[in-house]
C-alpha atoms as a PDB file:
ATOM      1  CA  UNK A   1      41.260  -0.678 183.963  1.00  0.00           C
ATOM      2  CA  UNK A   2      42.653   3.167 184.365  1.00  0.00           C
ATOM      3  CA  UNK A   3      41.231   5.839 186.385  1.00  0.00           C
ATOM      4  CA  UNK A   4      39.726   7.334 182.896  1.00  0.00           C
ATOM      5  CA  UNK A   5      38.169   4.094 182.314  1.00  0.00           C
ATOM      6  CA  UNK A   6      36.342   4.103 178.684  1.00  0.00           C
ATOM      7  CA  UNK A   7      33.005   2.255 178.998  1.00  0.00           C
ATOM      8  CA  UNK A   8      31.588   0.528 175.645  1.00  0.00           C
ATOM      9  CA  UNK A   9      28.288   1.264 174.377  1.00  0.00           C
ATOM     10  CA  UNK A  10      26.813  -1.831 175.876  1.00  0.00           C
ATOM     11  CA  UNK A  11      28.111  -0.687 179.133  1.00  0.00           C
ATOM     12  CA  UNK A  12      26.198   2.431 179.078  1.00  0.00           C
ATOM     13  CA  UNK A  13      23.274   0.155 178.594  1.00  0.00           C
ATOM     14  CA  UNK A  14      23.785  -1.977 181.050  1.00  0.00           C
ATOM     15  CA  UNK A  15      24.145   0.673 183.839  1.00  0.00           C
ATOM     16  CA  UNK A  16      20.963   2.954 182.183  1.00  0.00           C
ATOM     17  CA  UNK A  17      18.505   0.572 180.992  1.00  0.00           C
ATOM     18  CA  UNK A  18      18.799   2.401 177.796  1.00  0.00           C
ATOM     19  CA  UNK A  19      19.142   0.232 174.443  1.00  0.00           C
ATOM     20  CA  UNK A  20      22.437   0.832 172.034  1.00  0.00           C
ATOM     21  CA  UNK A  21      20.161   1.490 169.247  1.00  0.00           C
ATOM     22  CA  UNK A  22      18.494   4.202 170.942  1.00  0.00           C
ATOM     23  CA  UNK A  23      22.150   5.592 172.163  1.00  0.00           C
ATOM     24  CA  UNK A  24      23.521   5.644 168.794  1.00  0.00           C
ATOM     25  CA  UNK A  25      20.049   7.592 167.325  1.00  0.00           C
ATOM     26  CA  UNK A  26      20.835  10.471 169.997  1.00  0.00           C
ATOM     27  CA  UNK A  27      24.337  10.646 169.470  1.00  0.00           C
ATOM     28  CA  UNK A  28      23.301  11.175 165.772  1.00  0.00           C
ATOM     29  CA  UNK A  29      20.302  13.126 165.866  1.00  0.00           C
ATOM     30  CA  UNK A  30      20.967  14.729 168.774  1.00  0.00           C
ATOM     31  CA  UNK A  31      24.199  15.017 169.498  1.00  0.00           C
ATOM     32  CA  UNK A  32      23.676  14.264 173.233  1.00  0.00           C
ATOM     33  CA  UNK A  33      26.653  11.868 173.318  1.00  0.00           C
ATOM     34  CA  UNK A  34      30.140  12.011 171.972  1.00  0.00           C
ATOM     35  CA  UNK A  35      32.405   8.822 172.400  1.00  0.00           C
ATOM     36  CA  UNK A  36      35.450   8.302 171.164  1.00  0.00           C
ATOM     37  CA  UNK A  37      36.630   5.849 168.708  1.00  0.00           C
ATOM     38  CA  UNK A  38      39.411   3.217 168.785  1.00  0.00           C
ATOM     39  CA  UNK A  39      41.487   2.795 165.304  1.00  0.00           C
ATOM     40  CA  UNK A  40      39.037  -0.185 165.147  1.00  0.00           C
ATOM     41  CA  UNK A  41      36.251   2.686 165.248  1.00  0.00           C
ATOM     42  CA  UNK A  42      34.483   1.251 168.478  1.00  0.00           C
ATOM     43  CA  UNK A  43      32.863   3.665 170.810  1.00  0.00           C
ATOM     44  CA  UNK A  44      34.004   4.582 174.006  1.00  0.00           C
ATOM     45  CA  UNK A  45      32.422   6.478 176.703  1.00  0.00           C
ATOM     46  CA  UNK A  46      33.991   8.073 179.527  1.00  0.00           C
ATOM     47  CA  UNK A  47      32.445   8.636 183.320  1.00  0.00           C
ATOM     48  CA  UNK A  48      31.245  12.004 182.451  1.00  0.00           C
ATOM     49  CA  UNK A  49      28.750  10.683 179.447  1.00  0.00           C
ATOM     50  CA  UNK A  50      27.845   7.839 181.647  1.00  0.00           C
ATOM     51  CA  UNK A  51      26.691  10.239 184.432  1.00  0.00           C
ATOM     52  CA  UNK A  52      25.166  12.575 181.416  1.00  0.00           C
ATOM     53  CA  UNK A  53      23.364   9.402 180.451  1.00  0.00           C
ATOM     54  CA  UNK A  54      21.703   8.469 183.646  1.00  0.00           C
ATOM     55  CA  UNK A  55      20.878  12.382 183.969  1.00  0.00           C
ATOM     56  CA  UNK A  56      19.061  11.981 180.726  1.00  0.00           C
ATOM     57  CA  UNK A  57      17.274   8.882 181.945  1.00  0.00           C
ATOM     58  CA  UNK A  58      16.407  10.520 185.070  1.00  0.00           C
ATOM     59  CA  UNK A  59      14.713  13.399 182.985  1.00  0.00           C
ATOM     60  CA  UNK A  60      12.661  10.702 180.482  1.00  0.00           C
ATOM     61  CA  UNK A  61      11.302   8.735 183.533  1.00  0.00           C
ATOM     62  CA  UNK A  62       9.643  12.336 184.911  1.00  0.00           C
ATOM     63  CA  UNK A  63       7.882  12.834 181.616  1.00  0.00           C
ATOM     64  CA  UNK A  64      10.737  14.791 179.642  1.00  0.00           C
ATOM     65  CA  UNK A  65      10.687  14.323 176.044  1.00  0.00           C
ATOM     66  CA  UNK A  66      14.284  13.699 174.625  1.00  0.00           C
ATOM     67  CA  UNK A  67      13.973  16.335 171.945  1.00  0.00           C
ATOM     68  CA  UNK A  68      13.628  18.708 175.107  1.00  0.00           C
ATOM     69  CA  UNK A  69      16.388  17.217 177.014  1.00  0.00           C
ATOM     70  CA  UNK A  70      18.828  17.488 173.914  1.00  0.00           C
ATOM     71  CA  UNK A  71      18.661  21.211 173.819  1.00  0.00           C
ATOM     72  CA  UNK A  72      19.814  21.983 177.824  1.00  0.00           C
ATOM     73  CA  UNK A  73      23.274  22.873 178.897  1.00  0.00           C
ATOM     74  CA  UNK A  74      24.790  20.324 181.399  1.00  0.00           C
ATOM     75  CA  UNK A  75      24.366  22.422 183.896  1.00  0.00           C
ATOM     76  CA  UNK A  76      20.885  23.125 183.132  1.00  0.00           C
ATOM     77  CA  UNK A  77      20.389  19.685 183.116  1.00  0.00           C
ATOM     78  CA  UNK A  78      22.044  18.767 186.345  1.00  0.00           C
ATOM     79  CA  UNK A  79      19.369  21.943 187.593  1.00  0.00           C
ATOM     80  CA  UNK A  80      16.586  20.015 186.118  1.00  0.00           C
ATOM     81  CA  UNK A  81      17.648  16.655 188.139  1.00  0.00           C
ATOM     82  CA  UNK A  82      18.175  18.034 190.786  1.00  0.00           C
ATOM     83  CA  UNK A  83      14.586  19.093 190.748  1.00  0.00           C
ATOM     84  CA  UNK A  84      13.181  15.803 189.853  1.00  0.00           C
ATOM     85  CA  UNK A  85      14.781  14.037 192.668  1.00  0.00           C
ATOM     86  CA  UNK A  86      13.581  16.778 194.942  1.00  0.00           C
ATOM     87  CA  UNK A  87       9.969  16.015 194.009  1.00  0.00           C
ATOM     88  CA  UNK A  88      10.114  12.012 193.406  1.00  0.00           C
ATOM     89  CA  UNK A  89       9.481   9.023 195.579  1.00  0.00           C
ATOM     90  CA  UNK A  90       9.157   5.688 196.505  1.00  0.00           C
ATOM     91  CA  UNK A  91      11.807   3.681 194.862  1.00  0.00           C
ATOM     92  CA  UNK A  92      12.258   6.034 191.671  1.00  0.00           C
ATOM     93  CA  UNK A  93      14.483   8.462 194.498  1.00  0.00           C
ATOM     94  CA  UNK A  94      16.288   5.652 195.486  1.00  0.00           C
ATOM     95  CA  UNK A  95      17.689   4.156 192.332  1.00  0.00           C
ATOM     96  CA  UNK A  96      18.473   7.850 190.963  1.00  0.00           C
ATOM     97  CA  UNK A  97      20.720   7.914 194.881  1.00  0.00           C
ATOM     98  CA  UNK A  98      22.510   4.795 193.515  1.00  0.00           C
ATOM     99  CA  UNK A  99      23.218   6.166 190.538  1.00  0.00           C
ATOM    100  CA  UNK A 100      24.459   9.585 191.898  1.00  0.00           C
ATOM    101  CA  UNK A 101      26.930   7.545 193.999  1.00  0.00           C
ATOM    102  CA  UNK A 102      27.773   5.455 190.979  1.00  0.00           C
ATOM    103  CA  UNK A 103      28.410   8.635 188.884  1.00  0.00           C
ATOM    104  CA  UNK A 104      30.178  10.457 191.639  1.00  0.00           C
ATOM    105  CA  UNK A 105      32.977   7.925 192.865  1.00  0.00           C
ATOM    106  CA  UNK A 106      33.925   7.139 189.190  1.00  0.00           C
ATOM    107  CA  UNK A 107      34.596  10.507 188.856  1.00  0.00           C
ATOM    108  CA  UNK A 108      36.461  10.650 192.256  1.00  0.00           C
ATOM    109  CA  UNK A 109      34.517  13.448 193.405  1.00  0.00           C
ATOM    110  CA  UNK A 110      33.995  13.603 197.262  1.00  0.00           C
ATOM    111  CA  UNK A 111      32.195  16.450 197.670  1.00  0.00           C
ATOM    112  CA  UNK A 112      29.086  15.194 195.625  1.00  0.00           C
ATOM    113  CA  UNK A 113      29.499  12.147 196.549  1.00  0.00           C
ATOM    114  CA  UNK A 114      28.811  13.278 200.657  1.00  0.00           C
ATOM    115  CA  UNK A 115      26.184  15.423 199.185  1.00  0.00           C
ATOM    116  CA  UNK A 116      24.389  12.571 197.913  1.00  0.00           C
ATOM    117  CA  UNK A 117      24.453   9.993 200.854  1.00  0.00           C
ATOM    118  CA  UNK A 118      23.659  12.931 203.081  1.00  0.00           C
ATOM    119  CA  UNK A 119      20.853  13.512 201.409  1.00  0.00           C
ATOM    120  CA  UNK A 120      19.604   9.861 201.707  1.00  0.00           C
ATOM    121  CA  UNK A 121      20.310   9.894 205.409  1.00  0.00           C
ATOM    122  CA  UNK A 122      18.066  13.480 205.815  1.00  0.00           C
ATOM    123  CA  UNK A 123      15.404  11.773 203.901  1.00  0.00           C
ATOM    124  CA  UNK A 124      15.599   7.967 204.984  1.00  0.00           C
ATOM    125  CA  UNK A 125      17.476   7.402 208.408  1.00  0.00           C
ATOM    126  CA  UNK A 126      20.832   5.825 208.624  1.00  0.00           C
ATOM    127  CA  UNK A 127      19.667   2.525 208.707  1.00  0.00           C
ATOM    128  CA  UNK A 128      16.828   2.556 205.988  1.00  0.00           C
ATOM    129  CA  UNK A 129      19.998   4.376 203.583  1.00  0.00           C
ATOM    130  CA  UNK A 130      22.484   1.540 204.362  1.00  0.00           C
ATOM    131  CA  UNK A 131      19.828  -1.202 203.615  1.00  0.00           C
ATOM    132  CA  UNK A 132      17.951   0.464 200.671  1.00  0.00           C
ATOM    133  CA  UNK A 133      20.877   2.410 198.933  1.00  0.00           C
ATOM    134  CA  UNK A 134      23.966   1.637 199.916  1.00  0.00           C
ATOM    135  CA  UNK A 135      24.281  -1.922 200.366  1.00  0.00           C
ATOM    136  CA  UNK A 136      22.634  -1.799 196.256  1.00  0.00           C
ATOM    137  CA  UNK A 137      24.866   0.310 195.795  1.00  0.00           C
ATOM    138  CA  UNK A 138      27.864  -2.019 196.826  1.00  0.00           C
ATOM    139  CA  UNK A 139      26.717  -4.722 194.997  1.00  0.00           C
ATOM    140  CA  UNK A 140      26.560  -2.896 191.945  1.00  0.00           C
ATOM    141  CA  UNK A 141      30.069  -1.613 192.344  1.00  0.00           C
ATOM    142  CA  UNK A 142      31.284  -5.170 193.078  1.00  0.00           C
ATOM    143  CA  UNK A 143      29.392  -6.728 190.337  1.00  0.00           C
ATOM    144  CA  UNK A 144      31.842  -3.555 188.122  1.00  0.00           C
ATOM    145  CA  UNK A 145      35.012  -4.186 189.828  1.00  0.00           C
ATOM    146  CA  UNK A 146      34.076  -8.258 188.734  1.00  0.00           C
ATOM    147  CA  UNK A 147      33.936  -7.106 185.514  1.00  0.00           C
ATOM    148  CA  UNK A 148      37.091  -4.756 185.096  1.00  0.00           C
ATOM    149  CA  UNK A 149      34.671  -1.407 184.969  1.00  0.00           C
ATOM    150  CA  UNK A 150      36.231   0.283 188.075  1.00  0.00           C
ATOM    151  CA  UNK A 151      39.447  -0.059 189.927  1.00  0.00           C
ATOM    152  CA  UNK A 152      39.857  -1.206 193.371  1.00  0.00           C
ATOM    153  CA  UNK A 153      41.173   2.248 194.178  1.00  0.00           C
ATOM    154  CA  UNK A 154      37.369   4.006 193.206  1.00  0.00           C
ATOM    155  CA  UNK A 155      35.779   1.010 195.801  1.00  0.00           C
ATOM    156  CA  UNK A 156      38.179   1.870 198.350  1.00  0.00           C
ATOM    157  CA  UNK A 157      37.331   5.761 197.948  1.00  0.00           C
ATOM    158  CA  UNK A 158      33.814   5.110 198.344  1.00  0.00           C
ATOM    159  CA  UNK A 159      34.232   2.780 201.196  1.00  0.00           C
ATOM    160  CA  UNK A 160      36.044   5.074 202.872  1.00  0.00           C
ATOM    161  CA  UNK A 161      33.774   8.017 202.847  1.00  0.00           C
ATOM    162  CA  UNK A 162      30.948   5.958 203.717  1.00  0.00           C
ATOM    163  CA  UNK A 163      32.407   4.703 206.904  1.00  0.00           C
ATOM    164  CA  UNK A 164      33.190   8.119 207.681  1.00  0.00           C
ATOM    165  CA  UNK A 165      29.896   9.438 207.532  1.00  0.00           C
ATOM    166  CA  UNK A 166      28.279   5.783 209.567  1.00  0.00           C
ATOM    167  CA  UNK A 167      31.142   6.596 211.896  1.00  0.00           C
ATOM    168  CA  UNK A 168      29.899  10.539 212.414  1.00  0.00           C
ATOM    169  CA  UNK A 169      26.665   9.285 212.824  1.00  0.00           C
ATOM    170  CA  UNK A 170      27.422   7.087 215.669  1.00  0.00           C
ATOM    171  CA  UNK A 171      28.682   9.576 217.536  1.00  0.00           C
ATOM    172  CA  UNK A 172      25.884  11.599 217.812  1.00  0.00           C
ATOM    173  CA  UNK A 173      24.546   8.502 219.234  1.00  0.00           C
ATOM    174  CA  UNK A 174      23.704   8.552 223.033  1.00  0.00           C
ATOM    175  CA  UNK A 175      25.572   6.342 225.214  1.00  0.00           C
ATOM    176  CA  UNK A 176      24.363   3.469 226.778  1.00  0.00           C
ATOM    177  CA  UNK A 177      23.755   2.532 230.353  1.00  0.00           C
ATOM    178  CA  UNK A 178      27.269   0.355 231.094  1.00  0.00           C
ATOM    179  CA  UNK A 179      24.557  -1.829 233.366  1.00  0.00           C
ATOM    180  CA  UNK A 180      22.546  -3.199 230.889  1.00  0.00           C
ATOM    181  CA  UNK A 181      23.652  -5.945 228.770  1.00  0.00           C
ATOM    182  CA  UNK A 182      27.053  -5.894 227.115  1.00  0.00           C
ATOM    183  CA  UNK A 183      27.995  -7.113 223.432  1.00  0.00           C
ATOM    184  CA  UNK A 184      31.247  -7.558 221.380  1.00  0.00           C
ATOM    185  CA  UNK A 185      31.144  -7.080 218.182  1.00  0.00           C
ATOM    186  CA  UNK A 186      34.074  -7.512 215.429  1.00  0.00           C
ATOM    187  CA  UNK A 187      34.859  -8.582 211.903  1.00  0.00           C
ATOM    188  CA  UNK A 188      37.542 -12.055 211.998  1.00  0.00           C
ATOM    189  CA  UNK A 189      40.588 -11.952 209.965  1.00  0.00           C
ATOM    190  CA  UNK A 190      40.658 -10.981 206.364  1.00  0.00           C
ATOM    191  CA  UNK A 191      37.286  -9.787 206.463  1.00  0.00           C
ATOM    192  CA  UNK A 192      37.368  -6.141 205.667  1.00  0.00           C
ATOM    193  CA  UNK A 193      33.361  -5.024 204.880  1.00  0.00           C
ATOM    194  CA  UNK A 194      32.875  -3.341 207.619  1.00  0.00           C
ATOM    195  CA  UNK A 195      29.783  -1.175 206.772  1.00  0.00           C
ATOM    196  CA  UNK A 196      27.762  -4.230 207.980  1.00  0.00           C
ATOM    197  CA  UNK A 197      29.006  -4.384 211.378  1.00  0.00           C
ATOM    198  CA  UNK A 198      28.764   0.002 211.423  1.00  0.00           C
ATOM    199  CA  UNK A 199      25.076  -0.719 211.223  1.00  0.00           C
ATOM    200  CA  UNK A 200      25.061  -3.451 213.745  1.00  0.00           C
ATOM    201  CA  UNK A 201      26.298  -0.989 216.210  1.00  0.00           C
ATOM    202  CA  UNK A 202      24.142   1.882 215.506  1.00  0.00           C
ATOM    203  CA  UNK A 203      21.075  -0.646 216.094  1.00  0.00           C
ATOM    204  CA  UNK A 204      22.245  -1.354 219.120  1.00  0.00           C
ATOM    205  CA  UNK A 205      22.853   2.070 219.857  1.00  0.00           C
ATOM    206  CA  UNK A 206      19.988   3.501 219.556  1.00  0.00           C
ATOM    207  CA  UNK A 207      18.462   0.781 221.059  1.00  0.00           C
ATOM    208  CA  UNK A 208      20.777   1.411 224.065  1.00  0.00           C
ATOM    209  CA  UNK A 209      22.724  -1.733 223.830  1.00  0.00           C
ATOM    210  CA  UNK A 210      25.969  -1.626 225.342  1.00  0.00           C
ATOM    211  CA  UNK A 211      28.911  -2.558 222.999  1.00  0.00           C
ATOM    212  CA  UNK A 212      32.273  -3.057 222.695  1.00  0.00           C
ATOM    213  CA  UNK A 213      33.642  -1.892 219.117  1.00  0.00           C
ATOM    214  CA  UNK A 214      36.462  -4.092 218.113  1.00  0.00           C
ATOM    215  CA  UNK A 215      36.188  -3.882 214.334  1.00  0.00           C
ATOM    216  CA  UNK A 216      37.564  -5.524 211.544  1.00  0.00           C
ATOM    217  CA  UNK A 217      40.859  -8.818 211.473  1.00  0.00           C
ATOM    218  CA  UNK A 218      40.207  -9.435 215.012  1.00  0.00           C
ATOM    219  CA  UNK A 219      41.316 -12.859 216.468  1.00  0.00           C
ATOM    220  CA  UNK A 220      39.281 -15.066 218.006  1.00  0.00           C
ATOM    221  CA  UNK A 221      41.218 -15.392 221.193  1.00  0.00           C
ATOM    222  CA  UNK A 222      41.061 -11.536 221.073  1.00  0.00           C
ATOM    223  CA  UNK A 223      37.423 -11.498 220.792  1.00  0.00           C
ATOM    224  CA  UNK A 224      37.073 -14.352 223.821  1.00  0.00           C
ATOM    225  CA  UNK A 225      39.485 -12.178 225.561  1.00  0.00           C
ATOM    226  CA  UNK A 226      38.086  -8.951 225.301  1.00  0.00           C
ATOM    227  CA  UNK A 227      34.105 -10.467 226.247  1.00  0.00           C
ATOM    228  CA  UNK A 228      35.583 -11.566 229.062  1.00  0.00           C
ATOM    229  CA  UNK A 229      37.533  -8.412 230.431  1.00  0.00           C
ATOM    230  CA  UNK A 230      34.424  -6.619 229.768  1.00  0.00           C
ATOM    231  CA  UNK A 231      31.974  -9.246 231.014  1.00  0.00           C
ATOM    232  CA  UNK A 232      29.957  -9.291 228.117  1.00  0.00           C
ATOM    233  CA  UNK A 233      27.759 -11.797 227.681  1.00  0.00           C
ATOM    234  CA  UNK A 234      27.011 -11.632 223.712  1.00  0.00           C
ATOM    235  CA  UNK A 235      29.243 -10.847 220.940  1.00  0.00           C
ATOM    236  CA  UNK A 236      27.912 -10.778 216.935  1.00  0.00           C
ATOM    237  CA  UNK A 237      30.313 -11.000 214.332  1.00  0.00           C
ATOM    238  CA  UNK A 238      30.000 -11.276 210.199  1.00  0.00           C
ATOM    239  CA  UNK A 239      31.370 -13.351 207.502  1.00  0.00           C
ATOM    240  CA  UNK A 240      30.867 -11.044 204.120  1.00  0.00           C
ATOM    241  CA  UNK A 241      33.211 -12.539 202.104  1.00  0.00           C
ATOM    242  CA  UNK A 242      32.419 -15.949 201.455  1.00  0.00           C
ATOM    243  CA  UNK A 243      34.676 -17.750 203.721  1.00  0.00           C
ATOM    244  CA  UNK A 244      34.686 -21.802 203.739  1.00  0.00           C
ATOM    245  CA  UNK A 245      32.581 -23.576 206.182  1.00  0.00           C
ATOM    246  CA  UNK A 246      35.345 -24.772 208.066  1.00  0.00           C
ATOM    247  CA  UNK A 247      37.424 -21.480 208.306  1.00  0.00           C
ATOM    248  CA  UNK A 248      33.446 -20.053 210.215  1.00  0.00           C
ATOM    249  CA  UNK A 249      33.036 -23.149 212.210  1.00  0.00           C
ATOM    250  CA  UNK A 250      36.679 -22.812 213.458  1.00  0.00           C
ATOM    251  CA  UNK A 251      36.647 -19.151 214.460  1.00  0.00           C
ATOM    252  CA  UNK A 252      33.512 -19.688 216.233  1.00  0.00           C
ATOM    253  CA  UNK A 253      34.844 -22.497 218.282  1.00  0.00           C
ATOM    254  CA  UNK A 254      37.726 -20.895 218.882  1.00  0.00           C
ATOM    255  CA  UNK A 255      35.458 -18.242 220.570  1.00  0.00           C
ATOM    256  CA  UNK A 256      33.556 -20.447 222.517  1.00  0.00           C
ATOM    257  CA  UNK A 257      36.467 -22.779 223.666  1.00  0.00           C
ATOM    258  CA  UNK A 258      37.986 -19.486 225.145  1.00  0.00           C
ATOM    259  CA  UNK A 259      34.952 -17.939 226.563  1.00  0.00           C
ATOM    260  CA  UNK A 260      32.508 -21.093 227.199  1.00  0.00           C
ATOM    261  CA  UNK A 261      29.642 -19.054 228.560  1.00  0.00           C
ATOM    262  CA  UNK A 262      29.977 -16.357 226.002  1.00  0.00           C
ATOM    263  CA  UNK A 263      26.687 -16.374 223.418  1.00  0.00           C
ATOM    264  CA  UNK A 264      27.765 -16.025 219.682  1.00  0.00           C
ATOM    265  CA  UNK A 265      25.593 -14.559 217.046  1.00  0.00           C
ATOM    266  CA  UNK A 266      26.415 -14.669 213.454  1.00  0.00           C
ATOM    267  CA  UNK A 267      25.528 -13.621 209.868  1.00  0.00           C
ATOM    268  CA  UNK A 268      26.500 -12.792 206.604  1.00  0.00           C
ATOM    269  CA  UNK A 269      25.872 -13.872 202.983  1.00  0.00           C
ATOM    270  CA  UNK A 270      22.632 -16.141 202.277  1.00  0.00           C
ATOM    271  CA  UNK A 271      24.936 -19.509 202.516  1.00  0.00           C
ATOM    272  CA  UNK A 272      26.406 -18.034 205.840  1.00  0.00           C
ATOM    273  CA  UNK A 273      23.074 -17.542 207.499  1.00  0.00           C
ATOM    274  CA  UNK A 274      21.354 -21.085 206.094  1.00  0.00           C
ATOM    275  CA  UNK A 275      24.633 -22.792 208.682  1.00  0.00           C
ATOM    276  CA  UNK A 276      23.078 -23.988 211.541  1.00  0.00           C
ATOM    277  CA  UNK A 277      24.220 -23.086 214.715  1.00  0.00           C
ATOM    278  CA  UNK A 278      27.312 -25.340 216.412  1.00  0.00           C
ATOM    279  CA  UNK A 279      26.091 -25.543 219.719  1.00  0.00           C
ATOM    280  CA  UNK A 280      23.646 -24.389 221.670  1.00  0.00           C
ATOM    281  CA  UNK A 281      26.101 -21.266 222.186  1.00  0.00           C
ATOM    282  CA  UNK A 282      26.430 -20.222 218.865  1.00  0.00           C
ATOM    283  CA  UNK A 283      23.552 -18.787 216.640  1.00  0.00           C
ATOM    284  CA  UNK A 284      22.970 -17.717 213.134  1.00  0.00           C
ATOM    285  CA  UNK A 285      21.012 -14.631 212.160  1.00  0.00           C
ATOM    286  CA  UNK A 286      19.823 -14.541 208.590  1.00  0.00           C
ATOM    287  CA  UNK A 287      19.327 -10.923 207.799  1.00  0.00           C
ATOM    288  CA  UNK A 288      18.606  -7.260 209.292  1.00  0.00           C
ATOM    289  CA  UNK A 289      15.572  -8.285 210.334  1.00  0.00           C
ATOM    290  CA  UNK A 290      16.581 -10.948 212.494  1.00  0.00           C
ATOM    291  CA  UNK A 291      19.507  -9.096 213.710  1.00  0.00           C
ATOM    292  CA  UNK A 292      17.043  -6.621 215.218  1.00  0.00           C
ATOM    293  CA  UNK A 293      14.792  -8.872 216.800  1.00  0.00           C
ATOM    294  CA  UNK A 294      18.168 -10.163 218.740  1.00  0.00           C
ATOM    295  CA  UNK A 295      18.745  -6.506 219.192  1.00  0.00           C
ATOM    296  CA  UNK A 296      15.049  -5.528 220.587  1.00  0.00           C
ATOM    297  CA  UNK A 297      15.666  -9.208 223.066  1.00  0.00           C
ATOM    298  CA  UNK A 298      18.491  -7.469 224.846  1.00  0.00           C
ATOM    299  CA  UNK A 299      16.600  -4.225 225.595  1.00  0.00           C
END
């Protein structure tokens, strides 16, 4: 699908919550809406209604009345959002974040799209954003991309800017003692999510873990290299993308036949975490929680 990607009427209800029926009663009563038609006369909706749309949705879930909402401007609506956000909490801030990066990298716009995840980071942390907005956020934007709603190009966009801004906060990050225990971490070969592994070494971080940054397609004799040049004695790596048992269990052996005294931590998706470990060198960590628990062990 294009850039200008037209969304049908039971997209907007999907990403809003709000039923057609109801949509087509405010484009008519209203006017709040106005889609265009194919020569088939079926609505579509471009990104601009679907961010007017969550707006609006925003605005009925404080208490707004949609004959009220109908009669502001857009930008006295954006005003009156802004507002609302300002004073909600609890999870009713959090899914209106999702949506305002939703809205904002369909529409390619970087600017509000920093403002946004800045935001989150003022008000949550790093680490409670990533987990509680942005990895939602991802899996709403795969679960699009799956479904032909948004191109490859808008993921990439938002990718990008998020692992700028985990990247800037890293290195405000103090750094560690070179004494204390050492870890490698990287991403193997054709596995490109690296926002995971960006959290995995702010944890450690601020935790003052030492690490060794080797990011994403790394080789496994690389990584059993590079833990040994370094004399680390851990290294953590993630499998995001659904990789076959046999392509994990052979990158991890690899590892270990290289660097035999090496300890290897992994995780990833459910499935990935539920493999037990290979050895007695090799362990799985299902989830954040886990993963800080090995963290807090190497303090």
């Amino acid at each position: 699908m294009s850039i200008n990607a037209q969304y049908s009427i039971s997209d907007l209800s999907h990403y809003t919550g709000i039923k057609p029926h109801t949509i087509r009663i405010w484009e008519k009563r209203y006017n709040l809406l106005a889609p265009k038609r194919s020569c088939t006369n079926i609505r579509g909706y471009d990104g601009c209604q679907l961010r007017k749309l969550l707006n609006i949705n925003t605005l009925l879930h404080s208490g707004w009345k949609i004959s009220h909402i109908s009669q502001l401007s857009e930008e006295e609506m954006d005003a009156e959002v802004r507002m609302v956000m300002d004073r909600s909490e609890g999870s009713s801030k959090i899914d209106f974040l999702i949506n305002g990066l939703m809205v904002h990298m369909l529409n390619f716009d970087e600017q509000r799209f920093s403002q946004v995840f800045t935001q989150a980071v003022e008000q949550y942390g790093l680490k409670n954003s990533i987990v509680e907005i942005v990895y939602p956020f991802l899996k709403k934007i795969g679960v699009l991309w799956q479904i032909d709603d948004i191109s490859p190009a808008q993921e990439h966009f938002a990718s990008a800017i998020l692992r700028r801004k985990v990247l800037s906060e890293i290195d405000r990050m103090p750094q560690a003692d070179h004494s204390k225990n050492r870890i490698v971490l990287c991403l193997p070969p054709d596995e490109f999510h690296e926002l995971p592994l960006l959290l995995a070494h702010y944890i450690l971080l601020e935790k003052g873990i030492n690490t060794v940054y080797l990011g994403s397609s790394v080789p496994p004799e690389m990584a059993a290299e590079t833990a040994k040049q370094t004399k680390s004695g851990f290294l953590f790596t993630l499998f995001m993308s659904g990789a076959p048992a046999e392509k994990i269990k052979g990158y991890l052996e690899t590892i270990h036949e290289n660097a035999p005294d090496l300890k290897i931590y992994f995780s990833g998706s459910p499935e990935t975490c539920k493999k037990s470990g290979l050895n007695d060198r090799i362990f799985s960590l299902e989830g954040i929680e886990a993963f800080e628990r090995f963290a807090a062990s190497l303090q």
